[in-house]
Protein backbone atom coordinates (compact mmCIF):
# COMPACT_ATOMS: atom_id res chain seq x y z
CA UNK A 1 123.41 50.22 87.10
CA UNK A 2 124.26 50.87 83.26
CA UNK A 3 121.97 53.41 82.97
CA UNK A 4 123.35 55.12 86.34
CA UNK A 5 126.74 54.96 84.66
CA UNK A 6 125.52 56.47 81.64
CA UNK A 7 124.02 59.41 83.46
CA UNK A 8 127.19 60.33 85.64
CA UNK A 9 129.52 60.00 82.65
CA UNK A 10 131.59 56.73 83.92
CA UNK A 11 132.98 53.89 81.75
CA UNK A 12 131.61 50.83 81.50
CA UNK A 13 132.94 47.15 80.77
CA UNK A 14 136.18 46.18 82.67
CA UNK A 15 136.24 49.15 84.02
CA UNK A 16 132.80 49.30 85.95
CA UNK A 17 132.68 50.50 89.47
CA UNK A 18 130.83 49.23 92.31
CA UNK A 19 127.55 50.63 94.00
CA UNK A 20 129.62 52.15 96.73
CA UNK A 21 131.45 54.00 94.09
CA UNK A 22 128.35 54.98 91.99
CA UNK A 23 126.28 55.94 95.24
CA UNK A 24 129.42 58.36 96.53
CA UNK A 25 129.69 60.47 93.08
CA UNK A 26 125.99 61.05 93.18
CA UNK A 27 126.31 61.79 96.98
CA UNK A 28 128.92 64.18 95.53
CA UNK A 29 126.77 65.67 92.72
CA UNK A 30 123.59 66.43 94.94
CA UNK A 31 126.16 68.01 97.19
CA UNK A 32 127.88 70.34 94.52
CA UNK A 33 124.19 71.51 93.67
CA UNK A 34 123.58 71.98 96.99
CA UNK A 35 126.15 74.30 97.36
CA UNK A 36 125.68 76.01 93.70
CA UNK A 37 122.06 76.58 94.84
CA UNK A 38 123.37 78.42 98.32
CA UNK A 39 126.11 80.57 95.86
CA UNK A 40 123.28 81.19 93.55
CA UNK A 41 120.50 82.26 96.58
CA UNK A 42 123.77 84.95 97.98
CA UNK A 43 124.25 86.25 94.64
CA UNK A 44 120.28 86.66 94.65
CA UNK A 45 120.04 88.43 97.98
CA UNK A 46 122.89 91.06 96.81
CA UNK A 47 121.09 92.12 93.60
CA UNK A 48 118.08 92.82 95.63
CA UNK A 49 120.11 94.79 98.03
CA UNK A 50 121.50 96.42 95.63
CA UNK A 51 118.19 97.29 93.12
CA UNK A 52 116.53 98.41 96.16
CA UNK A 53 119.12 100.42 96.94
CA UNK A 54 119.41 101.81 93.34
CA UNK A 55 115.42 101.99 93.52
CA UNK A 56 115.79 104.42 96.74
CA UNK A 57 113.89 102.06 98.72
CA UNK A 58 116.84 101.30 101.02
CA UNK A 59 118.78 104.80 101.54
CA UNK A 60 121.88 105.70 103.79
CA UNK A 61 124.47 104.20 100.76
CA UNK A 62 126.23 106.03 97.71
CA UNK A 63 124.53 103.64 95.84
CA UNK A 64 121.54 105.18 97.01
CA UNK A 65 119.29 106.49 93.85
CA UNK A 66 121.69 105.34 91.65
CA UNK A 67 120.21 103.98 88.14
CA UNK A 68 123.67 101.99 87.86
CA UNK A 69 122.78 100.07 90.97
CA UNK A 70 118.99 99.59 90.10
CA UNK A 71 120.01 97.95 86.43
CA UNK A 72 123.17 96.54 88.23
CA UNK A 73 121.14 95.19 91.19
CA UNK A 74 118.27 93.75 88.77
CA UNK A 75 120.81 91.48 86.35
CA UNK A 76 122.96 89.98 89.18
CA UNK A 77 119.26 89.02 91.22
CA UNK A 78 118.21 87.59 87.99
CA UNK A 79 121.80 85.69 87.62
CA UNK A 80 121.54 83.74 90.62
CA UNK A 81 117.58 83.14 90.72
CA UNK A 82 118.68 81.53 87.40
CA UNK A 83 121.79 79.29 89.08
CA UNK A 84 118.93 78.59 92.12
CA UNK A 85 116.70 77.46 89.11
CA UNK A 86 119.53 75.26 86.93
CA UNK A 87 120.33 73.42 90.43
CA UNK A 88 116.80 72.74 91.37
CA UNK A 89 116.39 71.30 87.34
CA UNK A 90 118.43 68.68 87.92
């Protein structure tokens, strides 16, 4: 249980907390990765969209042949594949 504590950042001593306690912050933490992981997989989708669209490969947009958009599109895919990946570390 110490080492538990240790891990999530809570005090130990008098002011220990039960297992219920302990179990629902790391129900909580698994939970806010889950959802940083779903962010992260959005904000991967939309930099596809958008370098393919930059790329020409998806046409009928402004963004359509658009280097902006194809540089644009590449960063923000590689922004959340790297959120997907920092969830998934932990």
């Amino acid at each position: 249980m110490v080492d538990a504590t240790r891990e999530l950042g809570i005090k130990t001593g008098e002011d220990r907390i039960t297992s219920k306690e302990l179990e629902w912050k790391k129900e909580a933490e698994n939970m806010k990765r889950r959802i940083f992981s779903i962010v992260g997989a959005i904000i991967a989708f939309f930099g596809l969209v958008w370098f393919l669209q930059g790329a020409g490969v998806l046409p009928g947009s402004v963004m359509s042949g658009s280097q902006f958009w194809e540089i644009a599109g590449a960063a923000t895919f590689i922004i959340g594949i790297a959120i997907v990946a920092y969830c998934m570390k932990k």
